[in-house]
C-alpha atoms as a PDB file:
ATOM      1  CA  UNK A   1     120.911 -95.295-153.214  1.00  0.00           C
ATOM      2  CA  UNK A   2     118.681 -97.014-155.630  1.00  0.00           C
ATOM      3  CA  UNK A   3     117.740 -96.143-159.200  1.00  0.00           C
ATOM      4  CA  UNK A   4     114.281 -94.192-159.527  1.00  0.00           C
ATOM      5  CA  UNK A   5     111.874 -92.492-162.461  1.00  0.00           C
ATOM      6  CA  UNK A   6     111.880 -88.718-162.635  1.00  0.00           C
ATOM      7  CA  UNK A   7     109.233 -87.123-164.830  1.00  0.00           C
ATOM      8  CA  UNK A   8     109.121 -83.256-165.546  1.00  0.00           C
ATOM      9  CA  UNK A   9     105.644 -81.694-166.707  1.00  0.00           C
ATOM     10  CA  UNK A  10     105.971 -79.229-169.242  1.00  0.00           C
ATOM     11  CA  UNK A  11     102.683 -76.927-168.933  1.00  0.00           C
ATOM     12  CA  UNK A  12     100.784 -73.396-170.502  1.00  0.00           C
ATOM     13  CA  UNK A  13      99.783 -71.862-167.855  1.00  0.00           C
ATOM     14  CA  UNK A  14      96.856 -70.263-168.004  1.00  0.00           C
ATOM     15  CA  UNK A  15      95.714 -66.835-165.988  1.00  0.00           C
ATOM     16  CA  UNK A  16      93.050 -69.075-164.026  1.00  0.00           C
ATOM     17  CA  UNK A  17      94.696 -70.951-160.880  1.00  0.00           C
ATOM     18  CA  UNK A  18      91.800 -73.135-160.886  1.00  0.00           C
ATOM     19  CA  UNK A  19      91.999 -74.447-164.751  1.00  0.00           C
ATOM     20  CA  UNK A  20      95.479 -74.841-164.246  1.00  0.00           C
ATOM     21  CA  UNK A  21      95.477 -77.256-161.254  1.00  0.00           C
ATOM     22  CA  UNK A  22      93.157 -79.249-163.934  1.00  0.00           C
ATOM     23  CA  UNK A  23      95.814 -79.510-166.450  1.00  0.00           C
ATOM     24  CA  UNK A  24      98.080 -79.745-163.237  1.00  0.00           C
ATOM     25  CA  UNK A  25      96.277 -83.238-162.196  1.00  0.00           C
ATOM     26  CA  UNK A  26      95.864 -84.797-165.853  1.00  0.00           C
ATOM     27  CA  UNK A  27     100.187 -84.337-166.608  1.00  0.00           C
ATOM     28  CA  UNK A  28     101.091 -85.708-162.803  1.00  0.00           C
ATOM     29  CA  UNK A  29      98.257 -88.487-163.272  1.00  0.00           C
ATOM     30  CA  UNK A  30     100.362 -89.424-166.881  1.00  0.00           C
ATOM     31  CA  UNK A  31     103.677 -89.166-165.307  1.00  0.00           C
ATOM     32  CA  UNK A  32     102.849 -91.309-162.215  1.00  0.00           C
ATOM     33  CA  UNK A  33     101.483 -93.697-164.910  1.00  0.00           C
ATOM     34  CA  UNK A  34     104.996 -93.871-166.729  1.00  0.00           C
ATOM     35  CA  UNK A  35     106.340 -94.871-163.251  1.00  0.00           C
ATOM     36  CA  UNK A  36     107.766 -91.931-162.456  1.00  0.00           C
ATOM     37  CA  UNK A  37     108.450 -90.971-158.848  1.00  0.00           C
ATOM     38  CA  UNK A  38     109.788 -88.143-158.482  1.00  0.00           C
ATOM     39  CA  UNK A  39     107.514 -85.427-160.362  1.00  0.00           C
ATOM     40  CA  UNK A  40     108.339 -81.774-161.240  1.00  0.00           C
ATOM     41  CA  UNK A  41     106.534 -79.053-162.394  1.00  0.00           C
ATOM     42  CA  UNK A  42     107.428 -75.509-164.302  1.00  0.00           C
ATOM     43  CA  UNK A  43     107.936 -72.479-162.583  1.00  0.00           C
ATOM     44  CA  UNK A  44     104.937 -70.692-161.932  1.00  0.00           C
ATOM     45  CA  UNK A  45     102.488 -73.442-162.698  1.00  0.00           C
ATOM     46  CA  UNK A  46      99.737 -71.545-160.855  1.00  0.00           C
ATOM     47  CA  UNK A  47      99.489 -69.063-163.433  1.00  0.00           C
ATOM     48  CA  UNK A  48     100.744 -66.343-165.605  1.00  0.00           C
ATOM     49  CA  UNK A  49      99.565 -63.430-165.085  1.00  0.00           C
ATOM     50  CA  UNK A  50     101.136 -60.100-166.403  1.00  0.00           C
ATOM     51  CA  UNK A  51      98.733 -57.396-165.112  1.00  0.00           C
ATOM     52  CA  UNK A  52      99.428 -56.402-162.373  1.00  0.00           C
ATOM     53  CA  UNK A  53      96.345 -55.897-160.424  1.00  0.00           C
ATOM     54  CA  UNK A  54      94.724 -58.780-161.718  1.00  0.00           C
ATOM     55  CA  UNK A  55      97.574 -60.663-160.823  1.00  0.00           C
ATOM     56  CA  UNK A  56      97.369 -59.570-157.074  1.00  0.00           C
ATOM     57  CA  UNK A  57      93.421 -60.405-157.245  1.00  0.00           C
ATOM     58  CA  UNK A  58      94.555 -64.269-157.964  1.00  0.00           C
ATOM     59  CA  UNK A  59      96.730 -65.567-156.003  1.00  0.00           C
ATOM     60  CA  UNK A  60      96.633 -66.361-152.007  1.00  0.00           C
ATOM     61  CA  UNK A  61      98.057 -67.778-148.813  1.00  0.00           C
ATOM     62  CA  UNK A  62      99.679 -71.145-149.519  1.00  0.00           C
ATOM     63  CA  UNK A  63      96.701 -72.599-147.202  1.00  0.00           C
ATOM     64  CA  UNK A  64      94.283 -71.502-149.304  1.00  0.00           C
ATOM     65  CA  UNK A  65      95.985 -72.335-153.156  1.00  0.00           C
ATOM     66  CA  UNK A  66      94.089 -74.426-155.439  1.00  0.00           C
ATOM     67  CA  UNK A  67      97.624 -75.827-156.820  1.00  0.00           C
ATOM     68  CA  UNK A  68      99.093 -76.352-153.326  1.00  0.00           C
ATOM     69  CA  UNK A  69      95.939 -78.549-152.174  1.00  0.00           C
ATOM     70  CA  UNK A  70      95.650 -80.389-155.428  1.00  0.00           C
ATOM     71  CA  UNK A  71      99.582 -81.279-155.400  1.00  0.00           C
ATOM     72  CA  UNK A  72      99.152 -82.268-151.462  1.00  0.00           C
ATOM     73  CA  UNK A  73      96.369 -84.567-152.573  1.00  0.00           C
ATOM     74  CA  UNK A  74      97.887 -86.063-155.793  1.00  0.00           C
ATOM     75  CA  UNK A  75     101.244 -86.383-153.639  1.00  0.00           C
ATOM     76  CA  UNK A  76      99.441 -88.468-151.079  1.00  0.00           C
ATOM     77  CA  UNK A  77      97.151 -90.619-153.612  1.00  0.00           C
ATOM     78  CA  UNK A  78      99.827 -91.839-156.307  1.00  0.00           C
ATOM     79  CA  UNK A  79     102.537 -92.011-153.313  1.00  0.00           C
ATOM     80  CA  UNK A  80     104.718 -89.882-155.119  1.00  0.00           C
ATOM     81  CA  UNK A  81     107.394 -87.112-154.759  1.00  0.00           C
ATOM     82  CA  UNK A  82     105.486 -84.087-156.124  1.00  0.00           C
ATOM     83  CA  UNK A  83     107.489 -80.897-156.737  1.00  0.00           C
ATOM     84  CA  UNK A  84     105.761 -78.169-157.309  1.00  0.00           C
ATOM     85  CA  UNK A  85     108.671 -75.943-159.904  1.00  0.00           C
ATOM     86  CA  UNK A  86     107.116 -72.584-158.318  1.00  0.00           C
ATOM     87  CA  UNK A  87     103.530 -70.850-157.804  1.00  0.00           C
ATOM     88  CA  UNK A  88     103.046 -67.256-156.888  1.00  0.00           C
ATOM     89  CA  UNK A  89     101.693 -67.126-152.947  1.00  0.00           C
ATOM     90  CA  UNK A  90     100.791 -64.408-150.963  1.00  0.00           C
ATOM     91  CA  UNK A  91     103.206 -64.014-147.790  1.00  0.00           C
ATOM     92  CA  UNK A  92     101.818 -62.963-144.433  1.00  0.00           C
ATOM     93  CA  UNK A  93     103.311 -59.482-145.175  1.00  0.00           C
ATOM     94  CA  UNK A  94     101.633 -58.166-148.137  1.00  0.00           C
ATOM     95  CA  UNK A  95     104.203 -59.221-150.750  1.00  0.00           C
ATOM     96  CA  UNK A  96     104.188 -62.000-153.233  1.00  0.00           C
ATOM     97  CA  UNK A  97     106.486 -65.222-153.254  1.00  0.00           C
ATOM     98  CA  UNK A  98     107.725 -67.051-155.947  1.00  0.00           C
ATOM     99  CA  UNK A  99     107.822 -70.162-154.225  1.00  0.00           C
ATOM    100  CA  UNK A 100     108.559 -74.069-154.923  1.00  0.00           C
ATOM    101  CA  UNK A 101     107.276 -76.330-152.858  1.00  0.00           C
ATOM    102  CA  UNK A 102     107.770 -80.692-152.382  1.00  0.00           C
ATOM    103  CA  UNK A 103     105.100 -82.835-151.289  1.00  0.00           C
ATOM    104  CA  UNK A 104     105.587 -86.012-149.988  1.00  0.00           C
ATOM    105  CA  UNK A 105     104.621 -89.227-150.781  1.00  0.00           C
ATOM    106  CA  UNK A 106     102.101 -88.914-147.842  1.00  0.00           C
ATOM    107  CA  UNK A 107     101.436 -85.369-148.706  1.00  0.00           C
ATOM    108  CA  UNK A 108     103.230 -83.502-145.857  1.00  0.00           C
ATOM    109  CA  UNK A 109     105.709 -80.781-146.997  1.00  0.00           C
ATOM    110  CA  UNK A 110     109.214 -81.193-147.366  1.00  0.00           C
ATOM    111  CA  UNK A 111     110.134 -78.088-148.050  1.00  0.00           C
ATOM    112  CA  UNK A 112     109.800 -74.680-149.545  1.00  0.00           C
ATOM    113  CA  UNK A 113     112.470 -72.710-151.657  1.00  0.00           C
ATOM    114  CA  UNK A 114     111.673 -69.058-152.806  1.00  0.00           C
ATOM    115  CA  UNK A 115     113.091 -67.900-155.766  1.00  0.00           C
ATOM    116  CA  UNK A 116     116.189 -66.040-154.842  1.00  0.00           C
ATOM    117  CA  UNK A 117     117.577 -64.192-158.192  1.00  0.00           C
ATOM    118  CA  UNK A 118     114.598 -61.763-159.901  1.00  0.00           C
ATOM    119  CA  UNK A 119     114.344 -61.323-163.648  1.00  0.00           C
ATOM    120  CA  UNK A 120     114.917 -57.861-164.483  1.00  0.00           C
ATOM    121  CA  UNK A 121     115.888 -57.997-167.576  1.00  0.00           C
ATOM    122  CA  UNK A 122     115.301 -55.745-170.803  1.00  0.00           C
ATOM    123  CA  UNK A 123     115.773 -58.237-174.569  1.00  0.00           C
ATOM    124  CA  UNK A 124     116.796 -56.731-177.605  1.00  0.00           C
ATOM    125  CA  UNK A 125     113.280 -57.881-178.530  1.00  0.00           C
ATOM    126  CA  UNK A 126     111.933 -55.140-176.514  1.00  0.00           C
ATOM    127  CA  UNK A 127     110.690 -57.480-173.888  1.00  0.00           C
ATOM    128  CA  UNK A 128     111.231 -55.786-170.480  1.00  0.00           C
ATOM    129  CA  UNK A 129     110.614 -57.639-167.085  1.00  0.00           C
ATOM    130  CA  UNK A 130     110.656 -56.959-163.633  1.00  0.00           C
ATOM    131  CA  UNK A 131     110.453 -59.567-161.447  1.00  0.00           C
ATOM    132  CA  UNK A 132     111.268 -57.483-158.753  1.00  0.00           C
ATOM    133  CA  UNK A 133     108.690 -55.038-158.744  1.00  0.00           C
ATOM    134  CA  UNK A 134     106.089 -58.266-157.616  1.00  0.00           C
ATOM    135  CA  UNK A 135     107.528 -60.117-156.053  1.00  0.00           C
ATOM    136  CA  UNK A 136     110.068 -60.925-152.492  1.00  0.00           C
ATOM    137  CA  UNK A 137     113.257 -62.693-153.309  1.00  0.00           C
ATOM    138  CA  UNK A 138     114.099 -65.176-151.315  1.00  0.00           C
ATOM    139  CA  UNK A 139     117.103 -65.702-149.280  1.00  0.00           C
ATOM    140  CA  UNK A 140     118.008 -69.481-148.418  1.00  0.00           C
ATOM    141  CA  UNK A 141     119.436 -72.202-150.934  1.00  0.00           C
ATOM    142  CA  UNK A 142     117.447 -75.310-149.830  1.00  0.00           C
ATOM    143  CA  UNK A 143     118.747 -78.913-149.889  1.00  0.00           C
ATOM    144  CA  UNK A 144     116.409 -81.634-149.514  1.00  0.00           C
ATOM    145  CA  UNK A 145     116.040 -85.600-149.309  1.00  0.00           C
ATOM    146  CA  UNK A 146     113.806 -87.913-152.168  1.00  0.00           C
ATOM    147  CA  UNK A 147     113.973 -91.403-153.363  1.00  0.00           C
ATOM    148  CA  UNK A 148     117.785 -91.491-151.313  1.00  0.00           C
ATOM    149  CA  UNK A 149     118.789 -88.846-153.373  1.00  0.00           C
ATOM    150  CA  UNK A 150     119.077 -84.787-152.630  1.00  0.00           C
ATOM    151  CA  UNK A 151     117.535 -82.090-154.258  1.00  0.00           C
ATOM    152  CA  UNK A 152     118.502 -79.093-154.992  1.00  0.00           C
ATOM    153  CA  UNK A 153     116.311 -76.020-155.179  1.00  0.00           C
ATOM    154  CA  UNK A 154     116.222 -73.407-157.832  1.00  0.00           C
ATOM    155  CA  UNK A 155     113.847 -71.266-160.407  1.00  0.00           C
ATOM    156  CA  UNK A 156     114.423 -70.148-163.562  1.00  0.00           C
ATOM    157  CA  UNK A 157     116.279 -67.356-163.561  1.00  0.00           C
ATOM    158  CA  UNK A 158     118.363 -68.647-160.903  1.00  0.00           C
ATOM    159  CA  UNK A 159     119.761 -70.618-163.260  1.00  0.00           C
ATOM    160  CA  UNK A 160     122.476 -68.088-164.508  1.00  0.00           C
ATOM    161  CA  UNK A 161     124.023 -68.165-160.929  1.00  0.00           C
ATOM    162  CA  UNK A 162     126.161 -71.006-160.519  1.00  0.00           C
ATOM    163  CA  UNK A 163     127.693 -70.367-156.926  1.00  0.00           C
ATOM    164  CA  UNK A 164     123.566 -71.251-156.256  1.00  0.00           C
ATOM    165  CA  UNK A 165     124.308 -74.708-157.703  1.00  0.00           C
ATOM    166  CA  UNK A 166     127.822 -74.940-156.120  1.00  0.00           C
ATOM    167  CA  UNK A 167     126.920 -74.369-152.911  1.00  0.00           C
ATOM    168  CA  UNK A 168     124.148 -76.879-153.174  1.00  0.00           C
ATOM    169  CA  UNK A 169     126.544 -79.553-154.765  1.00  0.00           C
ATOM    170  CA  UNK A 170     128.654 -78.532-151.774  1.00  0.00           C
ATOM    171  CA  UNK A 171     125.953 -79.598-149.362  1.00  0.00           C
ATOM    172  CA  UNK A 172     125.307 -83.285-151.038  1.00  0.00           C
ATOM    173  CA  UNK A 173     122.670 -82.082-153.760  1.00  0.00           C
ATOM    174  CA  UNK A 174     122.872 -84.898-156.673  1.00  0.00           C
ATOM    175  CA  UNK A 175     119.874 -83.789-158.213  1.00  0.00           C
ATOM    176  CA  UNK A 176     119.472 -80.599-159.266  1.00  0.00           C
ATOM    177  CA  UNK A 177     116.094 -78.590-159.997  1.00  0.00           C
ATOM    178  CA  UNK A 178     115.484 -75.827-162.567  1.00  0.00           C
ATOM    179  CA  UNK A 179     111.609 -75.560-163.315  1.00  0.00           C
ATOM    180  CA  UNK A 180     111.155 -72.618-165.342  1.00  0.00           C
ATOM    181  CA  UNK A 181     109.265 -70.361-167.744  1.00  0.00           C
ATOM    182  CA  UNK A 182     112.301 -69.112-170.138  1.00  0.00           C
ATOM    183  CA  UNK A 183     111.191 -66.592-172.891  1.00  0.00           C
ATOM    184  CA  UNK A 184     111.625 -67.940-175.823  1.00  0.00           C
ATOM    185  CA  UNK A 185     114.609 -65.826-177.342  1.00  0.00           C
ATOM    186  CA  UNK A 186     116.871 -66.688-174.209  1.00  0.00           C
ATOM    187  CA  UNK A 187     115.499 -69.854-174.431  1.00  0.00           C
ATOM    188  CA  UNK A 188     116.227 -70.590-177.661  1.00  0.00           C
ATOM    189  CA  UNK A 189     120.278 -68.935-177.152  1.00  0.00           C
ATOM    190  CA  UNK A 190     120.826 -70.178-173.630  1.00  0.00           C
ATOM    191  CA  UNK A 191     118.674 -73.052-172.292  1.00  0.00           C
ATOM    192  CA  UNK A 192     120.550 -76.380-172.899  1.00  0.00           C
ATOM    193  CA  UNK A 193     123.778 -74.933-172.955  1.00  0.00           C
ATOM    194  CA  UNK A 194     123.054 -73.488-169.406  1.00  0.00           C
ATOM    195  CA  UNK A 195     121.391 -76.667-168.137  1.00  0.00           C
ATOM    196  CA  UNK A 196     124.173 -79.068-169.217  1.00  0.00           C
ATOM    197  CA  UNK A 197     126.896 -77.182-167.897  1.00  0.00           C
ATOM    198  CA  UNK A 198     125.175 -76.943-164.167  1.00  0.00           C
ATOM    199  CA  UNK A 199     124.982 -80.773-164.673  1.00  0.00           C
ATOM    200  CA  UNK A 200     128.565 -80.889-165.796  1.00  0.00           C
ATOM    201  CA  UNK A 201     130.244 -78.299-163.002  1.00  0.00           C
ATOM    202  CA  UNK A 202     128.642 -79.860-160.239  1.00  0.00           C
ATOM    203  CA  UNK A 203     128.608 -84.011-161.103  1.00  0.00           C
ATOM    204  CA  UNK A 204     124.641 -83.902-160.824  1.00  0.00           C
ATOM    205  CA  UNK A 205     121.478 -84.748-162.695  1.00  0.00           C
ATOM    206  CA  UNK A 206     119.103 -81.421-163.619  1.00  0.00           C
ATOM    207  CA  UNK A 207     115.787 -82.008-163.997  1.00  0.00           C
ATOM    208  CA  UNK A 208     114.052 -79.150-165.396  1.00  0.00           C
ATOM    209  CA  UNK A 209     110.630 -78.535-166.197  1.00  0.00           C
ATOM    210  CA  UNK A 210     109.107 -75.738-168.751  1.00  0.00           C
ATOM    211  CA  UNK A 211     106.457 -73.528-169.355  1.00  0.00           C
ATOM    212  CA  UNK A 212     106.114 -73.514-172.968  1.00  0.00           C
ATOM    213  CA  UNK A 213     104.141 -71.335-175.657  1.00  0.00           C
ATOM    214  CA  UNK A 214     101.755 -68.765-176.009  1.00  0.00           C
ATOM    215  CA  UNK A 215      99.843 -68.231-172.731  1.00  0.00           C
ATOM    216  CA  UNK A 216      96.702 -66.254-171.906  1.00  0.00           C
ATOM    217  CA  UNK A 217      98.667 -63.176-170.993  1.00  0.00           C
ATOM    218  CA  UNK A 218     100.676 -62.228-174.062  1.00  0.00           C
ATOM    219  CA  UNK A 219     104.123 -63.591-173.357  1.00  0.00           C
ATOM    220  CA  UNK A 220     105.690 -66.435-174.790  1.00  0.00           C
ATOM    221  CA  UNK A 221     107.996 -69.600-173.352  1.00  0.00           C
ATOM    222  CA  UNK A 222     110.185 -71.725-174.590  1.00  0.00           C
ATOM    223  CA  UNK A 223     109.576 -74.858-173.016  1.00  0.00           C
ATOM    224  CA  UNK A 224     112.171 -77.952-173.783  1.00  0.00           C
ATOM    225  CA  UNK A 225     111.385 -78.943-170.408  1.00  0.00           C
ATOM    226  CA  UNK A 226     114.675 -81.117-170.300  1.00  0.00           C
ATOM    227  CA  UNK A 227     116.357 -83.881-167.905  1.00  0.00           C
ATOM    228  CA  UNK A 228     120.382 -83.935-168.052  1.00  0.00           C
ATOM    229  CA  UNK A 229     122.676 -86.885-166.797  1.00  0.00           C
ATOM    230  CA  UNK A 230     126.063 -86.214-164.344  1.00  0.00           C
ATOM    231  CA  UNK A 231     128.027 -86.428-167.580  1.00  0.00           C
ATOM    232  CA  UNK A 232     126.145 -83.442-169.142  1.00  0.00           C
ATOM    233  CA  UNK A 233     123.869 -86.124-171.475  1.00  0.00           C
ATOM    234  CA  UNK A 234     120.287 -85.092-172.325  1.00  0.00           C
ATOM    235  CA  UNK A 235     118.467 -87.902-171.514  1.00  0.00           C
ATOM    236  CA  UNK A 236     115.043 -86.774-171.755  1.00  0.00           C
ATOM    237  CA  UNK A 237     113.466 -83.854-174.139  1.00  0.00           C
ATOM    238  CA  UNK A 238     110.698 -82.231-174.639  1.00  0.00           C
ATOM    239  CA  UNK A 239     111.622 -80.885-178.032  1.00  0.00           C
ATOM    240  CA  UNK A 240     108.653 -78.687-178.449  1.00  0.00           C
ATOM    241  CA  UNK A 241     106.494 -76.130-176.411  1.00  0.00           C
ATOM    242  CA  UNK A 242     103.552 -77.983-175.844  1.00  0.00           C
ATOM    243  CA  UNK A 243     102.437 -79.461-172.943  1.00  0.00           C
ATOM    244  CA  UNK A 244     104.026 -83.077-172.502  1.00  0.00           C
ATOM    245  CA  UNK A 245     105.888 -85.251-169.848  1.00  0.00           C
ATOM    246  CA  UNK A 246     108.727 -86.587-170.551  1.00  0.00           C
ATOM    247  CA  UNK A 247     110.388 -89.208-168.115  1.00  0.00           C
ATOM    248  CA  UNK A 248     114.380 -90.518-167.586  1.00  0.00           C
ATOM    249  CA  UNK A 249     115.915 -93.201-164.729  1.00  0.00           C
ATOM    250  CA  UNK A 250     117.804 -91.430-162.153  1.00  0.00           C
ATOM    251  CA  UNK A 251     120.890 -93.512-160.342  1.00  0.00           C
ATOM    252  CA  UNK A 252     122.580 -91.368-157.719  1.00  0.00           C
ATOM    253  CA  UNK A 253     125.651 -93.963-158.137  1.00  0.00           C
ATOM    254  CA  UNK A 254     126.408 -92.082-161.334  1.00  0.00           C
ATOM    255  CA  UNK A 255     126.319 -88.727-159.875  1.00  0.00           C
ATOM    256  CA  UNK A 256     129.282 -90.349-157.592  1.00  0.00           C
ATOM    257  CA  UNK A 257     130.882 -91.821-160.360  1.00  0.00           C
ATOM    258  CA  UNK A 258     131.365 -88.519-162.425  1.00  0.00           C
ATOM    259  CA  UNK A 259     132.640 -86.771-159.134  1.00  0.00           C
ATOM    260  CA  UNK A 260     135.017 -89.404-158.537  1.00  0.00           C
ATOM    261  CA  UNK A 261     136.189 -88.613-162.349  1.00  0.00           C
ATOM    262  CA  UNK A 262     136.365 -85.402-161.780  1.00  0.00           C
ATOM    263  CA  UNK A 263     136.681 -84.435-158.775  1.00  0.00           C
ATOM    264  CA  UNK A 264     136.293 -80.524-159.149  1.00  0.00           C
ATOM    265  CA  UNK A 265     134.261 -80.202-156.131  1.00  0.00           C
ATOM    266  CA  UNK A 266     137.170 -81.428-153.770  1.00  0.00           C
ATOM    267  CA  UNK A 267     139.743 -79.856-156.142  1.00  0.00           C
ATOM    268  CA  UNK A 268     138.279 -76.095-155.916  1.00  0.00           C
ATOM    269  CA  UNK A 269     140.824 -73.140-153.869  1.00  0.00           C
ATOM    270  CA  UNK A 270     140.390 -70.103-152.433  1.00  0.00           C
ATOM    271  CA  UNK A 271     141.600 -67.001-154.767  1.00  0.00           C
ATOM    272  CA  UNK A 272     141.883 -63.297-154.645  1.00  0.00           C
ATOM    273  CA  UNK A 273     141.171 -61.304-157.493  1.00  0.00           C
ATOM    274  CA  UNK A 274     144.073 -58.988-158.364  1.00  0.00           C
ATOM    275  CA  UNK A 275     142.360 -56.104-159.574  1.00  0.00           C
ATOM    276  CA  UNK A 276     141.210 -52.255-158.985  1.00  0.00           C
ATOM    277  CA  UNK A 277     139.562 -51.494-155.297  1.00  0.00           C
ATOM    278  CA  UNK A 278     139.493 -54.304-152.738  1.00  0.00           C
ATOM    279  CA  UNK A 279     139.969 -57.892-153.801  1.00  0.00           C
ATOM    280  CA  UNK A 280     137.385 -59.997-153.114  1.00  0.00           C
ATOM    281  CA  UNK A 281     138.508 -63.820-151.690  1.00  0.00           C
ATOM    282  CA  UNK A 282     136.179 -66.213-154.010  1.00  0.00           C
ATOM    283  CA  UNK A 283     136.149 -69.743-153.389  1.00  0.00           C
ATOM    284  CA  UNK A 284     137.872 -71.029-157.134  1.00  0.00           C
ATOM    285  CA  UNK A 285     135.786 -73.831-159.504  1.00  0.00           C
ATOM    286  CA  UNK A 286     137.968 -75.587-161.635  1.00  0.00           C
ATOM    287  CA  UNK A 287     137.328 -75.623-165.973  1.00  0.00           C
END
């Protein structure tokens, strides 16, 4: 397993697919520049769109995507890993996806991963979402091979579900993925703390990228697009919400090295919980 460069793009997307994949081409161009091999991008780096019919009017089949083809072409021409954190695509049935999706260094696809967990949320703020309402979550945790490392698959919200990251862990996943668009109030209470401790419970590296700012459509994101080491270190930062890229070495060895330390992924037990109704039988994570 040999040491590689991971970069994560931290982006403001737009409400136009097409201006995006601009600002989408200049940030992987920089990152492949800094060396960096394995590339990320935030969740929804098509666009952000909060209307809803406009929103339906923009996006389209993954064959037809303006950010799909440009990160298949970038992929193949800088011979890079190009993960694409999540764009919205239209499925064959009507319904949207929130969907990530990794391009190979000679463009092919590697694999897809649609956003399992849906924000819907309501913030003291008075910010209400509801992810649901537009789009299909997914159903499959996805595992997948770069650089002689595994990835992990995960959006945003997703996040806040740590069985996701377990069961990933479980499967060999040493790098872990969380491109996202956090508002900027749970971004600001929750972000790093969440980030490190998925690093920390699970022995991995996190790479995640950010949408960060005020976009086009009226919301806000916190960006602090962020990479964390196996030992819960922040070893790359963003520590703004403007666009940027912001690069750290990756060395799978060291993701073995902290499991060996602590070795909570061998360690875990089966449990009931002793409690009112039926007990559930959860698979235990140790502290």
């Amino acid at each position: 397993m040999g040491v590689f460069k991971a970069a994560a793009i931290q982006m403001r997307s737009g409400e136009s697919p097409e201006r995006n994949a601009v600002d989408l081409e200049r940030l992987v161009r920089e990152a492949a520049g800094q060396g960096a091999t394995y590339i990320q991008t935030p969740e929804m780096t098509g666009a952000l769109i909060r209307d809803r019919q406009a929103r339906a009017a923009s996006f389209t089949s993954e064959d037809k995507d303006v950010v799909v083809s440009t990160a298949r072409r970038l992929a193949k021409e800088l011979g890079v890993f190009l993960h694409i954190g999540s764009t919205a695509i239209a499925r064959a049935d009507g319904k949207l996806a929130n969907r990530a999706l990794l391009f190979g260094p000679d463009g092919a696809t590697l694999a897809t991963y649609d956003k399992i967990h849906m924000f819907d949320v309501d913030l003291d703020n008075g910010e209400s979402w509801r992810e649901s309402s537009a789009y299909e979550p997914g159903t499959e945790a996805v595992v997948a091979e770069i650089e002689g490392a595994k990835l992990g698959f995960a959006v945003c919200y997703d996040l806040r579900f740590p069985q996701l990251f377990r069961a990933e862990a479980l499967a060999g996943a040493d790098l872990l993925s969380v491109p996202a668009a956090f508002t900027r109030q749970t971004g600001e209470a929750h972000w790093h703390v969440l980030l490190r401790a998925r690093a920390i419970e699970n022995g991995a590296y996190v790479v995640a990228a950010a949408q960060g700012g005020l976009h086009e459509d009226g919301r806000e994101t916190y960006g602090h697009s962020l990479i964390v080491d196996p030992w819960g270190r922040i070893i790359a930062e963003a520590a703004h919400d403007d666009p940027a890229v912001i690069v750290a070495e990756i060395d799978p060895a060291q993701s073995l090295a902290a499991r060996k330390k602590i070795p909570n992924l061998k360690n875990a037990r089966d449990f009931a919980v002793n409690g009112s109704g039926e007990a559930p039988r959860l698979r235990g994570a140790a502290s």
